[in-house]
PDB file of N, CA and C in Angstrom:
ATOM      1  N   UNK A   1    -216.112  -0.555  69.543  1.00  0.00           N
ATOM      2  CA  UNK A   1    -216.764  -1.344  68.513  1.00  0.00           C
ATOM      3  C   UNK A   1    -217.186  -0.498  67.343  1.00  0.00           C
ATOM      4  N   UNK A   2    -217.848   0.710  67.695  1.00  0.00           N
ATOM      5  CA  UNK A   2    -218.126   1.322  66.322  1.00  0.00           C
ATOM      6  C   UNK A   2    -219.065   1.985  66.222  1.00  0.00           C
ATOM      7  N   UNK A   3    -219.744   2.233  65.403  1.00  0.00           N
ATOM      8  CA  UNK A   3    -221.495   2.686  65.344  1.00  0.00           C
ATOM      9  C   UNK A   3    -221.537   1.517  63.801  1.00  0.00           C
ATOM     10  N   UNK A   4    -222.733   1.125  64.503  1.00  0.00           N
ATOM     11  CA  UNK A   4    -223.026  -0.282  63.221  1.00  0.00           C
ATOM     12  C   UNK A   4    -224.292   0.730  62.154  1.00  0.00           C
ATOM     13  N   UNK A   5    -223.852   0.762  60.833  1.00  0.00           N
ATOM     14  CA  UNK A   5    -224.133   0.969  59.535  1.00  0.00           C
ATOM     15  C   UNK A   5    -224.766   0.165  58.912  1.00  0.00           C
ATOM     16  N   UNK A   6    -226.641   0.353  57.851  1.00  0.00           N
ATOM     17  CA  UNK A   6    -226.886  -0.340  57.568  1.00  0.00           C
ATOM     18  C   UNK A   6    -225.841  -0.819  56.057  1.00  0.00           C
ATOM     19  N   UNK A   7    -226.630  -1.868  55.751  1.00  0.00           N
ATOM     20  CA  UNK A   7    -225.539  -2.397  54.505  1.00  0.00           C
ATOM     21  C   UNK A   7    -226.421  -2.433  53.467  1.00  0.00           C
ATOM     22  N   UNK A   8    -227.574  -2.219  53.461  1.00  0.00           N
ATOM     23  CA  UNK A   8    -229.193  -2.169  52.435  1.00  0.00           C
ATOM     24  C   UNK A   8    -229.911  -1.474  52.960  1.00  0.00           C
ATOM     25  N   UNK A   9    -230.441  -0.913  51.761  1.00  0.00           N
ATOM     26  CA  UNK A   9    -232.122  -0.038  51.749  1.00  0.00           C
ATOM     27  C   UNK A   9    -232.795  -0.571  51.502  1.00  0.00           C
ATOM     28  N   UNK A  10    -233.594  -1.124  52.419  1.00  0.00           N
ATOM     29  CA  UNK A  10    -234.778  -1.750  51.556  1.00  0.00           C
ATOM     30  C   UNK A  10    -236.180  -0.978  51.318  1.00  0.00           C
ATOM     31  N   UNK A  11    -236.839  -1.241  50.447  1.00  0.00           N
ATOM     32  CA  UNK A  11    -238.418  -0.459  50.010  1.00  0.00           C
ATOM     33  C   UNK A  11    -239.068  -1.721  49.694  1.00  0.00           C
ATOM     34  N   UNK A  12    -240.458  -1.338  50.096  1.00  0.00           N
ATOM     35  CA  UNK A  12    -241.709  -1.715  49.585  1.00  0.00           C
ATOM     36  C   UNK A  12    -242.069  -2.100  48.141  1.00  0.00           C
ATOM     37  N   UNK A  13    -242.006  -2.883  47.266  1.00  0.00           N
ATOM     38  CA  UNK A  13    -242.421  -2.860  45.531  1.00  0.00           C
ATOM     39  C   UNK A  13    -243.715  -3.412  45.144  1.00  0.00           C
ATOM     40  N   UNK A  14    -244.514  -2.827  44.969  1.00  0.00           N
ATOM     41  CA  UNK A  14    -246.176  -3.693  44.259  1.00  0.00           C
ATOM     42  C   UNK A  14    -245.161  -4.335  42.987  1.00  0.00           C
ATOM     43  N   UNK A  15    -245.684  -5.840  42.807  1.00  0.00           N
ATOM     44  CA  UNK A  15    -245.645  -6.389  41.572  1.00  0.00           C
ATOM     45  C   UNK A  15    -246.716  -7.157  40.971  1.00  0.00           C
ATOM     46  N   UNK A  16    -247.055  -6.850  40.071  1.00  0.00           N
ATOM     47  CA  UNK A  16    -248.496  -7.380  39.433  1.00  0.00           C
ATOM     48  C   UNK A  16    -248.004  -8.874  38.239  1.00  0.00           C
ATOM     49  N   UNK A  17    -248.394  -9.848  38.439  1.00  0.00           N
ATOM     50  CA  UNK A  17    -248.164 -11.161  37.581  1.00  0.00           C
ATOM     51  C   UNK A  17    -249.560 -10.601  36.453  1.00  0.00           C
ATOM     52  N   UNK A  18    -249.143 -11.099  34.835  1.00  0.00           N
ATOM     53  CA  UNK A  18    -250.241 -11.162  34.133  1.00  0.00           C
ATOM     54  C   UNK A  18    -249.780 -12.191  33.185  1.00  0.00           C
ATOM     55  N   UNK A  19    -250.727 -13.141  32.023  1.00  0.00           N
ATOM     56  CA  UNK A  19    -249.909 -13.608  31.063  1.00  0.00           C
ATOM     57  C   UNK A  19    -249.134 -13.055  29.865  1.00  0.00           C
ATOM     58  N   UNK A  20    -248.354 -13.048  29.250  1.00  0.00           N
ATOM     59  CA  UNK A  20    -247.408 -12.369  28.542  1.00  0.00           C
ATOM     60  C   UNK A  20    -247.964 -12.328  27.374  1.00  0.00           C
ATOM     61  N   UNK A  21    -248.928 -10.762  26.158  1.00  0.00           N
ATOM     62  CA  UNK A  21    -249.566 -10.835  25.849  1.00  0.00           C
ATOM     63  C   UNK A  21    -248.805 -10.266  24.150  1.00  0.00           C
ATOM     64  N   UNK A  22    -247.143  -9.868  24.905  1.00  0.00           N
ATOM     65  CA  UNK A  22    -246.296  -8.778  23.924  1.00  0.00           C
ATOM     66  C   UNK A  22    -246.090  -9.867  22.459  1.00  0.00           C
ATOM     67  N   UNK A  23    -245.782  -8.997  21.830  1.00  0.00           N
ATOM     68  CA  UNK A  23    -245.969  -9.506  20.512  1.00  0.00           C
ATOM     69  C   UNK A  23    -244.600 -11.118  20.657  1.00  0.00           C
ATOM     70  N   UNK A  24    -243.358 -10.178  21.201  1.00  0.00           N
ATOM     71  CA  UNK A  24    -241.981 -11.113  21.380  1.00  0.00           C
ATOM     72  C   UNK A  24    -242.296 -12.076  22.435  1.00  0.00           C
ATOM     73  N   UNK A  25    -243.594 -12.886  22.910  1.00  0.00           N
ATOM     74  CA  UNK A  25    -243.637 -13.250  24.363  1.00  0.00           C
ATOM     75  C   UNK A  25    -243.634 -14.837  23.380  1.00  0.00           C
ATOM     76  N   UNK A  26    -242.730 -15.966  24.359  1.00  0.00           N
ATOM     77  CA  UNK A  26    -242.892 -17.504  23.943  1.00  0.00           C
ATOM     78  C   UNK A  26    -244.788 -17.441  23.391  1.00  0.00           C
ATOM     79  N   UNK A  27    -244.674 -18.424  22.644  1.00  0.00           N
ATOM     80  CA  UNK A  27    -245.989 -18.925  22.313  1.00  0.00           C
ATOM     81  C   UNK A  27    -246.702 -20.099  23.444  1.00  0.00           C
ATOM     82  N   UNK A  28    -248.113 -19.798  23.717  1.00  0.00           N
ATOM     83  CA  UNK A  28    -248.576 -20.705  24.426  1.00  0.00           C
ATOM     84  C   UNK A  28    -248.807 -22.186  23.919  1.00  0.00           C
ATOM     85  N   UNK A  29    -248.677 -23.159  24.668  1.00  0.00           N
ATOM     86  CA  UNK A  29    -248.305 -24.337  24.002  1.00  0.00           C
ATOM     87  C   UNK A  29    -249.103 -25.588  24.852  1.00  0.00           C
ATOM     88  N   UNK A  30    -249.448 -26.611  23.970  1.00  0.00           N
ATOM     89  CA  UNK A  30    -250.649 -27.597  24.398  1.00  0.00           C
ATOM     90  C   UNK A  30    -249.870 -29.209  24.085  1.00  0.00           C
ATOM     91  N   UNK A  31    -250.254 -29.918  25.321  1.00  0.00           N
ATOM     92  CA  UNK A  31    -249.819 -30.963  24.973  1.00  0.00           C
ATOM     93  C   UNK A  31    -250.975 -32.247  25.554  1.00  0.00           C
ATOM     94  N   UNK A  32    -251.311 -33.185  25.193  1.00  0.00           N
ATOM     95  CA  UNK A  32    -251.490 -33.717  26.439  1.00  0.00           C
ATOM     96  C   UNK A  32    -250.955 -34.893  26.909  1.00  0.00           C
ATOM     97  N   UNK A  33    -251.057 -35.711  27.579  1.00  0.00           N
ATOM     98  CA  UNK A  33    -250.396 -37.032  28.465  1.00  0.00           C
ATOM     99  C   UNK A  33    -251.365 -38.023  28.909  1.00  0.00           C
ATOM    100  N   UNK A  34    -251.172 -39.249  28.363  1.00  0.00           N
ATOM    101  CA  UNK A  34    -252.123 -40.576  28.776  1.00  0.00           C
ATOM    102  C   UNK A  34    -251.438 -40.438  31.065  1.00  0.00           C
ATOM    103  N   UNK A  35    -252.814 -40.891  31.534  1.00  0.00           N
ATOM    104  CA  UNK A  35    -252.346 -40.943  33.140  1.00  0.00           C
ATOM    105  C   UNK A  35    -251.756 -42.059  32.914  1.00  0.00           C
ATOM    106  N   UNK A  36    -252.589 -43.323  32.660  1.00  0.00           N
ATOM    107  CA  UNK A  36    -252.295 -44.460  32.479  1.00  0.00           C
ATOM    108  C   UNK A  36    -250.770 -44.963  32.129  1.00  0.00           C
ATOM    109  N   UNK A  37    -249.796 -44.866  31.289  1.00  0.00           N
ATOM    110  CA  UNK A  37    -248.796 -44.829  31.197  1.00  0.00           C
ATOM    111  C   UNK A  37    -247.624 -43.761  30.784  1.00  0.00           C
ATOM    112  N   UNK A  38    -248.218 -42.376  31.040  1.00  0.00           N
ATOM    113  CA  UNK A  38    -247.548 -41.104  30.464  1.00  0.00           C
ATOM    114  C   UNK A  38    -246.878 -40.715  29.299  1.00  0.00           C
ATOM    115  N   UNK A  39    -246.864 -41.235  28.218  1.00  0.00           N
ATOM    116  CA  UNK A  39    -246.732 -41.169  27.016  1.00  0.00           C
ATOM    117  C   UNK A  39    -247.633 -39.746  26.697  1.00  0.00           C
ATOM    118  N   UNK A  40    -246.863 -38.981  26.174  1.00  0.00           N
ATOM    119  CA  UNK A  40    -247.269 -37.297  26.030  1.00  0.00           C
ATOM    120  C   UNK A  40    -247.365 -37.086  24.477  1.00  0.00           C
ATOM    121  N   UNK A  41    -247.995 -36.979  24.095  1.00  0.00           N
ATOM    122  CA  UNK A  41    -248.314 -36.039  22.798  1.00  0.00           C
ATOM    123  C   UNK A  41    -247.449 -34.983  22.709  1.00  0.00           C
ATOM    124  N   UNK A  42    -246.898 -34.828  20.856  1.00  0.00           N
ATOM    125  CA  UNK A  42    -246.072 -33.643  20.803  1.00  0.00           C
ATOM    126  C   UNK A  42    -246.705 -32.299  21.053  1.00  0.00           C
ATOM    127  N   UNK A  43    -246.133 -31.362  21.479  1.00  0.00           N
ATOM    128  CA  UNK A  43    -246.073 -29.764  22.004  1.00  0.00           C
ATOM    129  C   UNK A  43    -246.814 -29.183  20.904  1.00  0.00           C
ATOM    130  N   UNK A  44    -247.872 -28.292  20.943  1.00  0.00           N
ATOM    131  CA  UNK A  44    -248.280 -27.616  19.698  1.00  0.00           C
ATOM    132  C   UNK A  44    -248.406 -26.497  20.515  1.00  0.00           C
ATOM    133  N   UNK A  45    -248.801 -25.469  19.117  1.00  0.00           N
ATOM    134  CA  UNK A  45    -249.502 -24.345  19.357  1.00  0.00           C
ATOM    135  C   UNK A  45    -251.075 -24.292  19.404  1.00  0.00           C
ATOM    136  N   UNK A  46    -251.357 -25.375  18.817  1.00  0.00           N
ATOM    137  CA  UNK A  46    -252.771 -25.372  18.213  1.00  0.00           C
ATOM    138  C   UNK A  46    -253.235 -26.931  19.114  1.00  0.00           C
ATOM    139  N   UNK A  47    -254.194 -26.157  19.945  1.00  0.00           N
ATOM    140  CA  UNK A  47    -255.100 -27.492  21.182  1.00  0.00           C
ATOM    141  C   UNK A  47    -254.891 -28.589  20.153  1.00  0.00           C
ATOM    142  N   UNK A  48    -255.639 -28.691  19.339  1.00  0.00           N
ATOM    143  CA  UNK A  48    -256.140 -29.809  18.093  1.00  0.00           C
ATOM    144  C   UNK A  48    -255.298 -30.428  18.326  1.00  0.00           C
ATOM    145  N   UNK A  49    -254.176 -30.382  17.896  1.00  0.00           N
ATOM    146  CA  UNK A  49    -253.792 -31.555  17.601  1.00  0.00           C
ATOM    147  C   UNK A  49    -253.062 -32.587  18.440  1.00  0.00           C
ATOM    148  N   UNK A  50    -253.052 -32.341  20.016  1.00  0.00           N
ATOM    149  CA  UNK A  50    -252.921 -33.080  20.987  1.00  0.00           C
ATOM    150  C   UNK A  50    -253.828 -33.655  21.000  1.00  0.00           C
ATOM    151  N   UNK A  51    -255.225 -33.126  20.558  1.00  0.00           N
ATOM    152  CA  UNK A  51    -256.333 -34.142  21.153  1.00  0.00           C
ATOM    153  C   UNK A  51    -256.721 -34.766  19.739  1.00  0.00           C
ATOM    154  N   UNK A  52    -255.899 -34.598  19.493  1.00  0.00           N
ATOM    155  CA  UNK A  52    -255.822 -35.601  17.717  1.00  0.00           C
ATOM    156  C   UNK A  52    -255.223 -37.033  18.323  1.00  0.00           C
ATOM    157  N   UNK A  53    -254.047 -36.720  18.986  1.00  0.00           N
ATOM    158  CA  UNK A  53    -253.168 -37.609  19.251  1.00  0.00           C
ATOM    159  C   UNK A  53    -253.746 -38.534  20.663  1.00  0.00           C
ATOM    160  N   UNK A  54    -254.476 -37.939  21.193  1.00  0.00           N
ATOM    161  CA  UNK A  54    -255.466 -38.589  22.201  1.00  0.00           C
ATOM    162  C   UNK A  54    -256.385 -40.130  21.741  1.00  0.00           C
ATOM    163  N   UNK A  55    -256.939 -39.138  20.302  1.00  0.00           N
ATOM    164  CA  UNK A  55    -258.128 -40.221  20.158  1.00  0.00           C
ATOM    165  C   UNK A  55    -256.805 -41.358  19.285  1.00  0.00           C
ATOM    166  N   UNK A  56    -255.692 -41.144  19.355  1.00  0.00           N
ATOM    167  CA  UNK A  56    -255.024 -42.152  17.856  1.00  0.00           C
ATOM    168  C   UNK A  56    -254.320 -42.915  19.336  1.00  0.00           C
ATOM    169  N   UNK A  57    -254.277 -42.675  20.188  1.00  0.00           N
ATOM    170  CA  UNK A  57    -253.189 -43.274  21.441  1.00  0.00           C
ATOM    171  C   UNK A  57    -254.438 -44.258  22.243  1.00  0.00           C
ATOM    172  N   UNK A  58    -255.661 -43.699  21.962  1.00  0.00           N
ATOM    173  CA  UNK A  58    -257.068 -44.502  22.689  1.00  0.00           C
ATOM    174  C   UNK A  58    -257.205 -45.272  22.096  1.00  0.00           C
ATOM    175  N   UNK A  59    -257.274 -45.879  20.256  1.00  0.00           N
ATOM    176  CA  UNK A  59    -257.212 -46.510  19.339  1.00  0.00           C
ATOM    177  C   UNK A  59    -256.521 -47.685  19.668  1.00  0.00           C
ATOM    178  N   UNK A  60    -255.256 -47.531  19.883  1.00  0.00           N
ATOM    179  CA  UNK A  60    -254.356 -48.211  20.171  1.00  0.00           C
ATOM    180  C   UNK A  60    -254.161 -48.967  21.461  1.00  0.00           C
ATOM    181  N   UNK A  61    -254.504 -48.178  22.580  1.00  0.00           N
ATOM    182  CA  UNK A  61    -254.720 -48.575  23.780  1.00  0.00           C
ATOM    183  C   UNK A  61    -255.838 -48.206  24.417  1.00  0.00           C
ATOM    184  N   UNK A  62    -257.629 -49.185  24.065  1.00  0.00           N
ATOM    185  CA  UNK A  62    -258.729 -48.604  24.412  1.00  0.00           C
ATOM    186  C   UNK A  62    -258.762 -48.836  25.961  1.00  0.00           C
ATOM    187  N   UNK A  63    -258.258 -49.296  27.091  1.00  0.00           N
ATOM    188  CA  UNK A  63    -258.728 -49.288  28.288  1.00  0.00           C
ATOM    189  C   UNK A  63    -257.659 -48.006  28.613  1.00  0.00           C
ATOM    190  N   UNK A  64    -256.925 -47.212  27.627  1.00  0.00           N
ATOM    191  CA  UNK A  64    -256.636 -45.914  28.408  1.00  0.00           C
ATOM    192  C   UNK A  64    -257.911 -44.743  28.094  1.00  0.00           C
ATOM    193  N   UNK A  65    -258.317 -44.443  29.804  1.00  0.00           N
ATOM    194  CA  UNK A  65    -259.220 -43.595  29.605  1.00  0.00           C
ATOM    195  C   UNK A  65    -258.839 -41.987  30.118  1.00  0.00           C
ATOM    196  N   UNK A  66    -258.042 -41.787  30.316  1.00  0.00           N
ATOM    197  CA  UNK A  66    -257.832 -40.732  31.642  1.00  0.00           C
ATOM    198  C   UNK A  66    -256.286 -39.856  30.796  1.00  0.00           C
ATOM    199  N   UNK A  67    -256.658 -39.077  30.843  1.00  0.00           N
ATOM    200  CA  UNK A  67    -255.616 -37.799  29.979  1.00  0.00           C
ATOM    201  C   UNK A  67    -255.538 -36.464  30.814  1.00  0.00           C
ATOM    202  N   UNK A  68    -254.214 -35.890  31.332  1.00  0.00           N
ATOM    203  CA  UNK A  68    -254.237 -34.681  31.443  1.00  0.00           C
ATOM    204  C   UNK A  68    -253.758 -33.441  30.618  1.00  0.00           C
ATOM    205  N   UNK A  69    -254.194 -32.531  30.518  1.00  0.00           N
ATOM    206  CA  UNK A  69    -253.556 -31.245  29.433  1.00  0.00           C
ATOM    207  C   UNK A  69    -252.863 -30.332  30.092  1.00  0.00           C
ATOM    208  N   UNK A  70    -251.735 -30.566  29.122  1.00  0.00           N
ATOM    209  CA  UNK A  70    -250.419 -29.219  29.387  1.00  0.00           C
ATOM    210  C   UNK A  70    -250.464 -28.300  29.050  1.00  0.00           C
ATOM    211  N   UNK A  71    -250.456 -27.436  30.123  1.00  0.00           N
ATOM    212  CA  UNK A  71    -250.852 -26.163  28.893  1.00  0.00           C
ATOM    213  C   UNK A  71    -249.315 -25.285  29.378  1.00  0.00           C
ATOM    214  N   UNK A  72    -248.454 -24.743  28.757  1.00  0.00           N
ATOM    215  CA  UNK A  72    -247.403 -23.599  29.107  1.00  0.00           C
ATOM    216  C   UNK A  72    -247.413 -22.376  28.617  1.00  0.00           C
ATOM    217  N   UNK A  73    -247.946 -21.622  29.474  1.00  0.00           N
ATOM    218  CA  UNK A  73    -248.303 -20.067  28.902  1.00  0.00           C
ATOM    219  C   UNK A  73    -247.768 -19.166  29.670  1.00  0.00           C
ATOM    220  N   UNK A  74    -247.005 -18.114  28.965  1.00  0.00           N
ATOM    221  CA  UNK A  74    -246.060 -16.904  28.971  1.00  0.00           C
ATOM    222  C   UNK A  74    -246.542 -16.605  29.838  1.00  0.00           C
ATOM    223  N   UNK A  75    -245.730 -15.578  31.080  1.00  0.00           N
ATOM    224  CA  UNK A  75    -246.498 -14.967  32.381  1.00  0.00           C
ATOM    225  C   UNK A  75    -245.239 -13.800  32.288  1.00  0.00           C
ATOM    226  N   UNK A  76    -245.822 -12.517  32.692  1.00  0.00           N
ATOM    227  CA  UNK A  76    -244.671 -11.556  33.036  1.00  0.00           C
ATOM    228  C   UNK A  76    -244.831 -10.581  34.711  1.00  0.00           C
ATOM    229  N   UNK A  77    -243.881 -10.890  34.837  1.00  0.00           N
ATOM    230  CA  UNK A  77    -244.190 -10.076  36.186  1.00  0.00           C
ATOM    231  C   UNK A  77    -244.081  -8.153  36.085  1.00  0.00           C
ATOM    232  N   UNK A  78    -243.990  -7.291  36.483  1.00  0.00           N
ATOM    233  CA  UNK A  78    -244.003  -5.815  36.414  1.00  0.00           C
ATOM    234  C   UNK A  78    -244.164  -5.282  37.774  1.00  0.00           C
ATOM    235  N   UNK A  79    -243.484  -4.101  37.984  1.00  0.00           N
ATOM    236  CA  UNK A  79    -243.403  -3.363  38.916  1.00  0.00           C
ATOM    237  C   UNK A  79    -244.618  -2.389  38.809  1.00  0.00           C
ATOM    238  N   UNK A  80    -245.665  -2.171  40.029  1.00  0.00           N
ATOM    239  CA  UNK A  80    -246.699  -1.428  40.049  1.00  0.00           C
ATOM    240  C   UNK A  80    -246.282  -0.164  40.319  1.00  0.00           C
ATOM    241  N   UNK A  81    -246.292   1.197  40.028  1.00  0.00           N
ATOM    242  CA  UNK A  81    -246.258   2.435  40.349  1.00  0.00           C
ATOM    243  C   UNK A  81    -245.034   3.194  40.370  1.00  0.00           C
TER     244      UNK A  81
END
């Protein structure tokens, strides 16, 4: 049969998660969403103006009370040591 050979080395790697802070990193971005019928507010950079679009979507439909916020922010992973 043979003498059986591994086929990988494996090692140990620390990896540390942080949010992505580099100048080239996506921009963090805000949205929010009625629960009530999910109709989402456009994507910004700037909180404001989702919750601009909150109070103009409540206007329109006052028994929607209940909103969640999107938030999508850059994350980078890195090798420790």
């Amino acid at each position: 049969m043979g003498t059986v050979r591994p086929r990988a080395a494996l090692r140990y790697e620390e990896w540390s998660l942080e949010p992505d802070l580099e100048p080239d990193a996506e921009p963090t971005t805000y949205a929010m969403q009625c629960v009530v019928d999910e109709e989402s507010s456009p994507t910004s950079e700037d909180y404001v103006e989702p919750q601009e679009w909150v109070l103009e979507h409540l206007d329109a439909n006052p028994s929607h009370l209940t909103y969640r916020e999107i938030i999508t922010r850059p994350w980078r992973a890195w090798r420790r040591g």
